[in-house]
PDB file of N, CA and C in Angstrom:
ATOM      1  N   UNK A   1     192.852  97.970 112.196  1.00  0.00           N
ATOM      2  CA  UNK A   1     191.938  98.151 113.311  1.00  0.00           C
ATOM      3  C   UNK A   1     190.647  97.389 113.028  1.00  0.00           C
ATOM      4  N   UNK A   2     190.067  96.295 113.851  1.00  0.00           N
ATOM      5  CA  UNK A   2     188.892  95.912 113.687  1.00  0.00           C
ATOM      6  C   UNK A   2     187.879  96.854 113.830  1.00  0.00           C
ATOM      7  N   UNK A   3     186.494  96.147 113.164  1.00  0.00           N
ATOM      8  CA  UNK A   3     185.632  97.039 113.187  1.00  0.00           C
ATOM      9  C   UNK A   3     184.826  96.359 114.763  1.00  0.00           C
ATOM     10  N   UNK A   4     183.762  97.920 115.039  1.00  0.00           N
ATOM     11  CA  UNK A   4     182.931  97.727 115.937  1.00  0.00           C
ATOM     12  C   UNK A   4     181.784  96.903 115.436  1.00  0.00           C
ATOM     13  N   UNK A   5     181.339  95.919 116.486  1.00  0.00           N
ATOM     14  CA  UNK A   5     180.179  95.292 116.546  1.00  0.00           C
ATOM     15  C   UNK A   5     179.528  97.037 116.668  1.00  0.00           C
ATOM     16  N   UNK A   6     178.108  96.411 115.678  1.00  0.00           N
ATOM     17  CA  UNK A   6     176.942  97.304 115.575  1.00  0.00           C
ATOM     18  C   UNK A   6     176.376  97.763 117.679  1.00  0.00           C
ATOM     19  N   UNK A   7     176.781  96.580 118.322  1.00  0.00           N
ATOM     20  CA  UNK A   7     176.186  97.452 119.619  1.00  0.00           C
ATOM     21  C   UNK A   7     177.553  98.001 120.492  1.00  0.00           C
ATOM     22  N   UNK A   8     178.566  97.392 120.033  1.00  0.00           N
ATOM     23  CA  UNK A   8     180.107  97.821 120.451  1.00  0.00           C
ATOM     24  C   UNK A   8     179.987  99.614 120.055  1.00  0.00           C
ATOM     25  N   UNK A   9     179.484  99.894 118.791  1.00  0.00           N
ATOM     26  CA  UNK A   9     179.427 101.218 118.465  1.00  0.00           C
ATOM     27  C   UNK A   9     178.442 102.040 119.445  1.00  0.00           C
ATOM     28  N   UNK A  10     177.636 101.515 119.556  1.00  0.00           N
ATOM     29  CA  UNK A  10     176.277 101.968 119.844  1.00  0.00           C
ATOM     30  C   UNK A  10     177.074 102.506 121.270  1.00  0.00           C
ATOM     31  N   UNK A  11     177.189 101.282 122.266  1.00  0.00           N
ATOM     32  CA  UNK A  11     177.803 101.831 123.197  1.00  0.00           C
ATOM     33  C   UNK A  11     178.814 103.237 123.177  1.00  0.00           C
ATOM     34  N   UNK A  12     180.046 102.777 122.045  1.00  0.00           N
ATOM     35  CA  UNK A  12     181.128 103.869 122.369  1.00  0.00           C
ATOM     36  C   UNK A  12     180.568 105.237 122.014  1.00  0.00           C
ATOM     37  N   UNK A  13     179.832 105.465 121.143  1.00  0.00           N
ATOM     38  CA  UNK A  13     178.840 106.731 120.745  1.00  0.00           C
ATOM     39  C   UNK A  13     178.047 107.212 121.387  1.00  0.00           C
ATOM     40  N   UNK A  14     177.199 106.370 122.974  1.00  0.00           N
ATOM     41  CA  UNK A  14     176.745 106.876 123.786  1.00  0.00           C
ATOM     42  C   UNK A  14     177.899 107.371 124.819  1.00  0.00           C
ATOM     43  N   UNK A  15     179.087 106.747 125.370  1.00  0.00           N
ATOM     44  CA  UNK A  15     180.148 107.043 126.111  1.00  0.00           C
ATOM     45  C   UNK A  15     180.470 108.672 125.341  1.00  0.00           C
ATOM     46  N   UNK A  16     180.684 108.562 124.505  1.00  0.00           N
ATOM     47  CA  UNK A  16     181.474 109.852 123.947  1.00  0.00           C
ATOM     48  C   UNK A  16     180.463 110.923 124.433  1.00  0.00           C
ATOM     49  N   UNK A  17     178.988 110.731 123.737  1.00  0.00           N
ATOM     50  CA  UNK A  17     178.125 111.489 124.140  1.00  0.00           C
ATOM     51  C   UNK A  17     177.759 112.233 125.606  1.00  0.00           C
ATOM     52  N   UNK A  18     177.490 111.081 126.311  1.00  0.00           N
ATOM     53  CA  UNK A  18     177.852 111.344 128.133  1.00  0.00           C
ATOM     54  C   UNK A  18     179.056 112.465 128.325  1.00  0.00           C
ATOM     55  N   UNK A  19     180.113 111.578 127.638  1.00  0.00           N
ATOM     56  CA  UNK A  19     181.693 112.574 128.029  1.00  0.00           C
ATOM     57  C   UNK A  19     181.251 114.503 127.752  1.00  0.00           C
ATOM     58  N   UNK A  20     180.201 114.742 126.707  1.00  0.00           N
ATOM     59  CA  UNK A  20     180.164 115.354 126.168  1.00  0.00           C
ATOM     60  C   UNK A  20     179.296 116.549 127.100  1.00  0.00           C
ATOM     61  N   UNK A  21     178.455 115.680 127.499  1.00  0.00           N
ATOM     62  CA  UNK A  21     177.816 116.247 128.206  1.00  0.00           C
ATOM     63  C   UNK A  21     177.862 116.773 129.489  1.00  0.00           C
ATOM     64  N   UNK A  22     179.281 115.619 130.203  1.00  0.00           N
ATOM     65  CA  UNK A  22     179.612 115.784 131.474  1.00  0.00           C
ATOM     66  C   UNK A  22     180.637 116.804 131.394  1.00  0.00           C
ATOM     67  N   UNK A  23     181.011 117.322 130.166  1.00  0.00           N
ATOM     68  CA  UNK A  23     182.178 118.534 129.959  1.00  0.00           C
ATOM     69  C   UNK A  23     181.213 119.548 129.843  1.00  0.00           C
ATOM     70  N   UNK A  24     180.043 119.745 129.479  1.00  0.00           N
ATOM     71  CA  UNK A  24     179.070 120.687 129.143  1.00  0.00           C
ATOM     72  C   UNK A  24     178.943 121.524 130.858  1.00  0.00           C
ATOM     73  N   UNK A  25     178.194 120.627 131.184  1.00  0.00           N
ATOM     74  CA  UNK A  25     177.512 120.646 132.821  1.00  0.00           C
ATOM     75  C   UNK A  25     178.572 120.994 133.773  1.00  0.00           C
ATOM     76  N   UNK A  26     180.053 120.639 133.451  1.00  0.00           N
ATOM     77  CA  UNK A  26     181.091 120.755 134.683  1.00  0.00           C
ATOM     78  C   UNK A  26     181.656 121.704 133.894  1.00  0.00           C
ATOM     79  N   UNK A  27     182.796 121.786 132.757  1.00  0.00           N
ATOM     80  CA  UNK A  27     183.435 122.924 132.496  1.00  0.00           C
ATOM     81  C   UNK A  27     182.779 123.849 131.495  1.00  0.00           C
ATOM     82  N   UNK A  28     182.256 123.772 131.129  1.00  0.00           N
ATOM     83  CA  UNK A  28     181.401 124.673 130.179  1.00  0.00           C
ATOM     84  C   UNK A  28     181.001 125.593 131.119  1.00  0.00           C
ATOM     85  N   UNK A  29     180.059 125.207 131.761  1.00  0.00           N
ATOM     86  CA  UNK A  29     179.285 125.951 133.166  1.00  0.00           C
ATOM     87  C   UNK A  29     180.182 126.454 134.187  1.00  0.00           C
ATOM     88  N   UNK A  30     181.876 126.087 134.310  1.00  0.00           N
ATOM     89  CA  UNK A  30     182.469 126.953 135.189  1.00  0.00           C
ATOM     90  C   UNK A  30     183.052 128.091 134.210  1.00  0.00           C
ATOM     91  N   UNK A  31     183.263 128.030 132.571  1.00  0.00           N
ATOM     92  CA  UNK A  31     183.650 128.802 132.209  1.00  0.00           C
ATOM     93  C   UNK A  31     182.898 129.835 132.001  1.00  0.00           C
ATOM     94  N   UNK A  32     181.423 129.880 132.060  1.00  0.00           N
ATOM     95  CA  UNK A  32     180.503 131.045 132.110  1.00  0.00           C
ATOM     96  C   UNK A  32     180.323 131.228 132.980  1.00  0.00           C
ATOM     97  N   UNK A  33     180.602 130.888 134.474  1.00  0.00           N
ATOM     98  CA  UNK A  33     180.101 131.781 135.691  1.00  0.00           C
ATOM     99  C   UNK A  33     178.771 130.951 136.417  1.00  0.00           C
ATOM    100  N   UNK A  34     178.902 130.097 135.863  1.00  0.00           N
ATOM    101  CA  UNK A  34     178.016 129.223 136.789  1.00  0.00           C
ATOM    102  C   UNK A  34     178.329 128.390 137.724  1.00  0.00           C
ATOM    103  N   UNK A  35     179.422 128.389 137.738  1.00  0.00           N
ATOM    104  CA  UNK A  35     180.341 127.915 138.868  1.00  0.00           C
ATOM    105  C   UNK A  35     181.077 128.444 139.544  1.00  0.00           C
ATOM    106  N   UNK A  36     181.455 128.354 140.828  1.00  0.00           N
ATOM    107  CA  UNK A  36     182.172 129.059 141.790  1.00  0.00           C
ATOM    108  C   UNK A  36     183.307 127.730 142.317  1.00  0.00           C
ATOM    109  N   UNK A  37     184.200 128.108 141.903  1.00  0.00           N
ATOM    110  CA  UNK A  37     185.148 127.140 143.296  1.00  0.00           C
ATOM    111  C   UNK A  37     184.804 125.345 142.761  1.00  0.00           C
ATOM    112  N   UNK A  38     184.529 125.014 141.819  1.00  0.00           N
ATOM    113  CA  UNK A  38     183.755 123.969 141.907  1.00  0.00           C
ATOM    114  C   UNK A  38     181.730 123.628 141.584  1.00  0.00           C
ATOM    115  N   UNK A  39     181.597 124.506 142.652  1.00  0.00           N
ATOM    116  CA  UNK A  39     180.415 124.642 143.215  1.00  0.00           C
ATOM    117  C   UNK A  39     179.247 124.935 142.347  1.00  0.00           C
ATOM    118  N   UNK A  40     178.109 124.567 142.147  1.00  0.00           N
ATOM    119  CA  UNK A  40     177.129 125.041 141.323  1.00  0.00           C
ATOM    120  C   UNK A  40     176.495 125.874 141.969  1.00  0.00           C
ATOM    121  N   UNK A  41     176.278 127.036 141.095  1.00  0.00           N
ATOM    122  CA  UNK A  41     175.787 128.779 141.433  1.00  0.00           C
ATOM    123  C   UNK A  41     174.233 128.692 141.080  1.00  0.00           C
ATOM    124  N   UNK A  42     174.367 128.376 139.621  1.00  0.00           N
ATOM    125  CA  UNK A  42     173.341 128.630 138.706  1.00  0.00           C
ATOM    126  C   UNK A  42     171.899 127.690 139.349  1.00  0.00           C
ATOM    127  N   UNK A  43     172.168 126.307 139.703  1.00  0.00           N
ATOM    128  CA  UNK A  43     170.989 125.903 140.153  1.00  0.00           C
ATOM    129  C   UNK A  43     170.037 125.815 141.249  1.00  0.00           C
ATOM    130  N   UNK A  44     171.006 126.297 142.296  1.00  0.00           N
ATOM    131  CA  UNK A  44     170.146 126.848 143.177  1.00  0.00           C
ATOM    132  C   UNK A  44     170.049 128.538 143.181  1.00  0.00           C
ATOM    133  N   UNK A  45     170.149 129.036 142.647  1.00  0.00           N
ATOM    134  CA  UNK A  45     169.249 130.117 142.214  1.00  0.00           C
ATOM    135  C   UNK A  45     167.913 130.121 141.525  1.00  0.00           C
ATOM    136  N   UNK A  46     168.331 129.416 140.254  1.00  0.00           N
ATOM    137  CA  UNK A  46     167.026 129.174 139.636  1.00  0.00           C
ATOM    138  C   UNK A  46     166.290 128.150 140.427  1.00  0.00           C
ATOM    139  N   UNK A  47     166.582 127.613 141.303  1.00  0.00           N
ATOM    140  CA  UNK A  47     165.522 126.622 142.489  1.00  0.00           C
ATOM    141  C   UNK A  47     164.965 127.291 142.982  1.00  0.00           C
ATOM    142  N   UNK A  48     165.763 128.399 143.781  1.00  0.00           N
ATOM    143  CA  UNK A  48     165.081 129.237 145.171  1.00  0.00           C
ATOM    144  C   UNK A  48     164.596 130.255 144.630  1.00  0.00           C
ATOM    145  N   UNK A  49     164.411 130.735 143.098  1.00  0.00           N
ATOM    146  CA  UNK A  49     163.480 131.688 142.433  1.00  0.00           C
ATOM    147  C   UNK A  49     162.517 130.885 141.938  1.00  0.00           C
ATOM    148  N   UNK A  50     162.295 129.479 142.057  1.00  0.00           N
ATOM    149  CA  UNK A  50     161.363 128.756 141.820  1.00  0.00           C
ATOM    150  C   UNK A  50     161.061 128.585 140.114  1.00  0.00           C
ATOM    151  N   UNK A  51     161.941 128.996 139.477  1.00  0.00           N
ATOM    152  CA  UNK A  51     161.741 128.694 137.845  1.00  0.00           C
ATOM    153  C   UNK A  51     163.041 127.646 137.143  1.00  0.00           C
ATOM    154  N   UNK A  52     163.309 127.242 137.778  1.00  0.00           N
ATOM    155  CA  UNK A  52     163.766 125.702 137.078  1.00  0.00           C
ATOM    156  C   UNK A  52     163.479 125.048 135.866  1.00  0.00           C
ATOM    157  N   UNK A  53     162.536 124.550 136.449  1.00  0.00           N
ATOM    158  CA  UNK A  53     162.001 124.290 135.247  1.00  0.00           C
ATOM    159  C   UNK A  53     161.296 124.780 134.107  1.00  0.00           C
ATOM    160  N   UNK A  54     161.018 126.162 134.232  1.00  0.00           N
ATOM    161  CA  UNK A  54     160.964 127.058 133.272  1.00  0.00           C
ATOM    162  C   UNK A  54     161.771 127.904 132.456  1.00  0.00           C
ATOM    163  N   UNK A  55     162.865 127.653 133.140  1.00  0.00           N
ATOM    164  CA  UNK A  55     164.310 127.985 132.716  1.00  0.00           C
ATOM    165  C   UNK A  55     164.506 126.819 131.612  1.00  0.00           C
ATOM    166  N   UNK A  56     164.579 125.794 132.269  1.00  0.00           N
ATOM    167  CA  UNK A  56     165.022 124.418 131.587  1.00  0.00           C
ATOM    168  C   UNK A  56     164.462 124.616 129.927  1.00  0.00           C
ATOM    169  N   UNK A  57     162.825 124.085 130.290  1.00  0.00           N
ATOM    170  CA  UNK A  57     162.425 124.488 129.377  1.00  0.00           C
ATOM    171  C   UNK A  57     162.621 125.299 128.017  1.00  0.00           C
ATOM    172  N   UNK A  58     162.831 126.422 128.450  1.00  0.00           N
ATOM    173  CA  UNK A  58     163.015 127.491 127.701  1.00  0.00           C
ATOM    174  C   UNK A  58     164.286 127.399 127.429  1.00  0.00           C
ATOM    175  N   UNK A  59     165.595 127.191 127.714  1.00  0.00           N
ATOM    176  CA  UNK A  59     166.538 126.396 127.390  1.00  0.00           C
ATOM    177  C   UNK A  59     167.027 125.594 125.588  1.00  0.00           C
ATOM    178  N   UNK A  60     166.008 124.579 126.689  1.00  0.00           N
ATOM    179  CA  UNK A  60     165.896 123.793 125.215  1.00  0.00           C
ATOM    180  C   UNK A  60     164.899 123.942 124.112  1.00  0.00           C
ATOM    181  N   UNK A  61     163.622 124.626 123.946  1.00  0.00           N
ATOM    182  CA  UNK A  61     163.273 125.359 123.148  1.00  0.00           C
ATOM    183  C   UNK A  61     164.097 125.597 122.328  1.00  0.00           C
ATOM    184  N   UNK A  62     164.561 127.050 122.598  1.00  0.00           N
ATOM    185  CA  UNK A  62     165.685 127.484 122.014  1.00  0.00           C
ATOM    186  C   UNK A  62     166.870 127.008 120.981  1.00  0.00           C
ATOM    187  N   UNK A  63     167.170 125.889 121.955  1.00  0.00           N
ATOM    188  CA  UNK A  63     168.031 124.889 121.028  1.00  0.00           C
ATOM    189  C   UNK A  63     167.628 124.102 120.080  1.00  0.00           C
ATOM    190  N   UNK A  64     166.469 123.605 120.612  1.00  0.00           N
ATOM    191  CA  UNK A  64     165.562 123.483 119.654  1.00  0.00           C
ATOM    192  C   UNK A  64     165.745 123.900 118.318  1.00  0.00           C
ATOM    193  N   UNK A  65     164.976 125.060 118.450  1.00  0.00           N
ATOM    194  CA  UNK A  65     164.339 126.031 117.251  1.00  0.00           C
ATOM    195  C   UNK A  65     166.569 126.282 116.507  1.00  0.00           C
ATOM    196  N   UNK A  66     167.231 126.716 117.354  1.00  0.00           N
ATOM    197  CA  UNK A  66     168.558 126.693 116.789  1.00  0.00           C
ATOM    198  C   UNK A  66     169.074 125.793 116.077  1.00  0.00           C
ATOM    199  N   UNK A  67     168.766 124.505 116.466  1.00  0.00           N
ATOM    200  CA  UNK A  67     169.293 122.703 115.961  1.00  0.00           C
ATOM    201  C   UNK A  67     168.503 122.527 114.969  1.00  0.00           C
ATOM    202  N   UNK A  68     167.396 123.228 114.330  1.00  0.00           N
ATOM    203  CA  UNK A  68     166.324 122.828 113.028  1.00  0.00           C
ATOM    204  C   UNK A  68     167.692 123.694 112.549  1.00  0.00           C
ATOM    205  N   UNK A  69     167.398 125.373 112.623  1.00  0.00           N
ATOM    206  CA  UNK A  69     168.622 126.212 111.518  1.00  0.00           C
ATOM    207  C   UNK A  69     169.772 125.339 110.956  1.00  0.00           C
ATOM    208  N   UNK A  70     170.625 124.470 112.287  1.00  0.00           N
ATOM    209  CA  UNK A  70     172.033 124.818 112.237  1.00  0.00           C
ATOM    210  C   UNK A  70     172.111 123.286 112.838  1.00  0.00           C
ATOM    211  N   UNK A  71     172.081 122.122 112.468  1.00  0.00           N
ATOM    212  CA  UNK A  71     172.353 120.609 113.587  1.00  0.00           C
ATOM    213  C   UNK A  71     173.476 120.955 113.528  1.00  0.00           C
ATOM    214  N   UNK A  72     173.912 120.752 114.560  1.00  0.00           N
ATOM    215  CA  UNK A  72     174.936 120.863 115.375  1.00  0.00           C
ATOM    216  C   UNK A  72     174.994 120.030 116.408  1.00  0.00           C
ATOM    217  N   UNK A  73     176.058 119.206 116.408  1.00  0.00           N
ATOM    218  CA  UNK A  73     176.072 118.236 118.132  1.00  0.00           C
ATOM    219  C   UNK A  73     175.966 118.532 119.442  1.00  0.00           C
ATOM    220  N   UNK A  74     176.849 120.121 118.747  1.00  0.00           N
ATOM    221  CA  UNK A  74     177.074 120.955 120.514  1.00  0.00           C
ATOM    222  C   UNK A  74     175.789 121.333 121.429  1.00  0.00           C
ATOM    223  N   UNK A  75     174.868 121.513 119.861  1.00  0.00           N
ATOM    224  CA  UNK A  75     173.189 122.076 120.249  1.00  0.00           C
ATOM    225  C   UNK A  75     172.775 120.652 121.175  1.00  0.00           C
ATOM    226  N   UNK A  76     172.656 119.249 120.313  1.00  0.00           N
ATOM    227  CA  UNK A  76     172.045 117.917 120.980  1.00  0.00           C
ATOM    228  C   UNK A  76     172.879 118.317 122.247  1.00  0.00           C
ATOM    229  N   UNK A  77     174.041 118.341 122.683  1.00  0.00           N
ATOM    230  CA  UNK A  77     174.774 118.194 124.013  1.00  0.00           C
ATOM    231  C   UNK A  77     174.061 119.231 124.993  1.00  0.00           C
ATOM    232  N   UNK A  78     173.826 120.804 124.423  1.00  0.00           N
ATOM    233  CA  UNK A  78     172.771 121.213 125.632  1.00  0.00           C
ATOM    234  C   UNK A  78     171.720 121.043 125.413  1.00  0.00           C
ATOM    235  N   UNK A  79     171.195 120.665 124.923  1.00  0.00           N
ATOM    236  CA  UNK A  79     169.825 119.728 125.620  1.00  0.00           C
ATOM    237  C   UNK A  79     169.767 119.222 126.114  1.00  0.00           C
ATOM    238  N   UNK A  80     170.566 118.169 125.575  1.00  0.00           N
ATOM    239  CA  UNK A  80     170.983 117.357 127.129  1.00  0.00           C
ATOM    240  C   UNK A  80     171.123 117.862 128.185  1.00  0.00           C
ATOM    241  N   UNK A  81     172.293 118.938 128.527  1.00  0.00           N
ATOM    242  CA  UNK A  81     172.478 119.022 129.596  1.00  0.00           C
ATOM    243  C   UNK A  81     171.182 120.305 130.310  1.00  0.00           C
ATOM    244  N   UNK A  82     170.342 120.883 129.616  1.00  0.00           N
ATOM    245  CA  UNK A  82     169.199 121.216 130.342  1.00  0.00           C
ATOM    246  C   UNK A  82     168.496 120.405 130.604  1.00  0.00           C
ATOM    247  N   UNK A  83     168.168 119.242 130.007  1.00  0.00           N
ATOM    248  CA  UNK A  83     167.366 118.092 130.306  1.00  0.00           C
ATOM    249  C   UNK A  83     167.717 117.780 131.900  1.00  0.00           C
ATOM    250  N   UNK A  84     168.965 117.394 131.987  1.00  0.00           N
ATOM    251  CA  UNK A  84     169.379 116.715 133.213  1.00  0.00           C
ATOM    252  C   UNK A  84     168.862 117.742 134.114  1.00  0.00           C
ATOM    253  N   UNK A  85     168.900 119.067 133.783  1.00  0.00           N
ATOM    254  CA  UNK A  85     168.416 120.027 135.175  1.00  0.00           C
ATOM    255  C   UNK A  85     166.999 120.139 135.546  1.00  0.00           C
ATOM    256  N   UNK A  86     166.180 119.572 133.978  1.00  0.00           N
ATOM    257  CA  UNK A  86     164.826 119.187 134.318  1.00  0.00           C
ATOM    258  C   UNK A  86     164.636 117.482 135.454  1.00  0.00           C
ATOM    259  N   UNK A  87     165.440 117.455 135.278  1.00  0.00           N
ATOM    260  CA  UNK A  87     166.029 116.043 135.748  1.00  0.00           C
ATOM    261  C   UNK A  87     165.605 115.866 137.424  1.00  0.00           C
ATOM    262  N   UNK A  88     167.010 116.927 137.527  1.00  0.00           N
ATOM    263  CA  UNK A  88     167.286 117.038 139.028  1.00  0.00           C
ATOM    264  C   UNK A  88     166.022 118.021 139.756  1.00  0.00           C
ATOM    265  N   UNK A  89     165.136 118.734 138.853  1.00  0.00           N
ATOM    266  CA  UNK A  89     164.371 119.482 139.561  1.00  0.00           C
ATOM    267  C   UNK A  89     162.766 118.627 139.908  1.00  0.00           C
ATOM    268  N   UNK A  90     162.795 117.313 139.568  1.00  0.00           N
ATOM    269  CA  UNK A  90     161.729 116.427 139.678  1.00  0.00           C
ATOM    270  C   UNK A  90     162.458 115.347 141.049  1.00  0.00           C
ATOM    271  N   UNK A  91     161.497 115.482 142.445  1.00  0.00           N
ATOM    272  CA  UNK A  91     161.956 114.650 143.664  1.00  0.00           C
ATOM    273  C   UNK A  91     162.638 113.174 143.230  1.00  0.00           C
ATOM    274  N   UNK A  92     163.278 112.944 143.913  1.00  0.00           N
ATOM    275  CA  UNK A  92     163.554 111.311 143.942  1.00  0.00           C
ATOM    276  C   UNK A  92     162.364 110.453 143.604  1.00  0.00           C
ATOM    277  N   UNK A  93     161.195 110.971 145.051  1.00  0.00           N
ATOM    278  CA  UNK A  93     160.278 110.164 145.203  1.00  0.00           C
ATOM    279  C   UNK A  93     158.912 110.394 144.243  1.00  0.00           C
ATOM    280  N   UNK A  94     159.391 110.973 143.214  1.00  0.00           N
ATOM    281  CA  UNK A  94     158.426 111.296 142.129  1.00  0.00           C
ATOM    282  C   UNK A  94     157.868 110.082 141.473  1.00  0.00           C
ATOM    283  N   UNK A  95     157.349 109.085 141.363  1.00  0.00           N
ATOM    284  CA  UNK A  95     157.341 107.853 140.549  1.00  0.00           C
ATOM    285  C   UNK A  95     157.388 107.964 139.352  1.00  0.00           C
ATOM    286  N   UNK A  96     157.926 107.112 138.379  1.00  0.00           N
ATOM    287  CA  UNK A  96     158.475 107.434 136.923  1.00  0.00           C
ATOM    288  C   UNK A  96     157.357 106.468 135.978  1.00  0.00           C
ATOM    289  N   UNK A  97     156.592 107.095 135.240  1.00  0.00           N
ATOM    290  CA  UNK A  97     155.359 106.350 134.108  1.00  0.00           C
ATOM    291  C   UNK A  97     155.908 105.107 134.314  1.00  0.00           C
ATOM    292  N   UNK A  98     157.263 104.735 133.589  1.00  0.00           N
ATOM    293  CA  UNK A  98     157.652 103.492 133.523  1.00  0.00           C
ATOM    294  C   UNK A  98     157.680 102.312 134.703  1.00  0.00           C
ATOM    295  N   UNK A  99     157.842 103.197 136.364  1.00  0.00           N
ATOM    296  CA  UNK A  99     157.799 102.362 137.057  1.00  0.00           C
ATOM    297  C   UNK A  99     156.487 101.849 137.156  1.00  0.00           C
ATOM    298  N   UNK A 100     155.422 102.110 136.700  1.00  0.00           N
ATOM    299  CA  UNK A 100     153.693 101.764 137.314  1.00  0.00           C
ATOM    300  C   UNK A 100     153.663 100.091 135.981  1.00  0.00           C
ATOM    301  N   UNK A 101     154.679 100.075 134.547  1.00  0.00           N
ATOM    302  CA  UNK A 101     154.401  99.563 134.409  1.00  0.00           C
ATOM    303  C   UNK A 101     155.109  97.575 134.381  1.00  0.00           C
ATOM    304  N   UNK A 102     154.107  96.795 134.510  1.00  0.00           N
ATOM    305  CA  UNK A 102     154.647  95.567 134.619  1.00  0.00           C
ATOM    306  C   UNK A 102     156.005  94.937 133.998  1.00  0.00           C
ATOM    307  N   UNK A 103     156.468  94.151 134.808  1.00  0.00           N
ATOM    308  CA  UNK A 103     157.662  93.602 134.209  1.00  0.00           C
ATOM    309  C   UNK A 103     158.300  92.433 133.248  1.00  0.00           C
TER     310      UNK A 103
END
């Protein structure tokens, strides 16, 4: 088996990662009840109770303070996937630091 180019890796280690995360957010989350039918339960609740992002937050804290004890990948993967819900709880039309700067 050849080896990976240094960014050939880079890539497949972010792919895996994504995969990882997109199993987190979709079946992870239907196997605890945050899903219905498909459907996401969990985030519009915490929308329309207006703590999202204090949820989020506190979230990853947590994992945080857990991932110093114990690194663990599974820990990096929800972070991630609370991240993304800090994500989705910031508008489209929010402008991003990076967009203000030059190209």
């Amino acid at each position: 088996m050849d080896a990976l180019s240094p960014q050939s890796q880079v890539t497949r280690d972010l792919e895996l990662f994504l995969e990882e995360i997109r199993d987190s957010c979709q079946n992870h989350a239907g196997r605890k009840g945050y899903q219905e039918g498909g459907k996401d339960k969990l985030g519009p609740l915490i929308m329309g109770l207006g703590v999202a992002e204090e949820h989020a937050i506190g979230e990853i804290l947590t994992k945080l303070v857990e991932f110093r004890k114990t690194r663990r990948r599974v820990l990096a993967v929800k972070i991630a996937g609370w991240a993304w819900r800090l994500w989705l709880a910031v508008p489209d039309s929010e402008p991003s630091p990076d967009s203000t700067r030059p190209r």
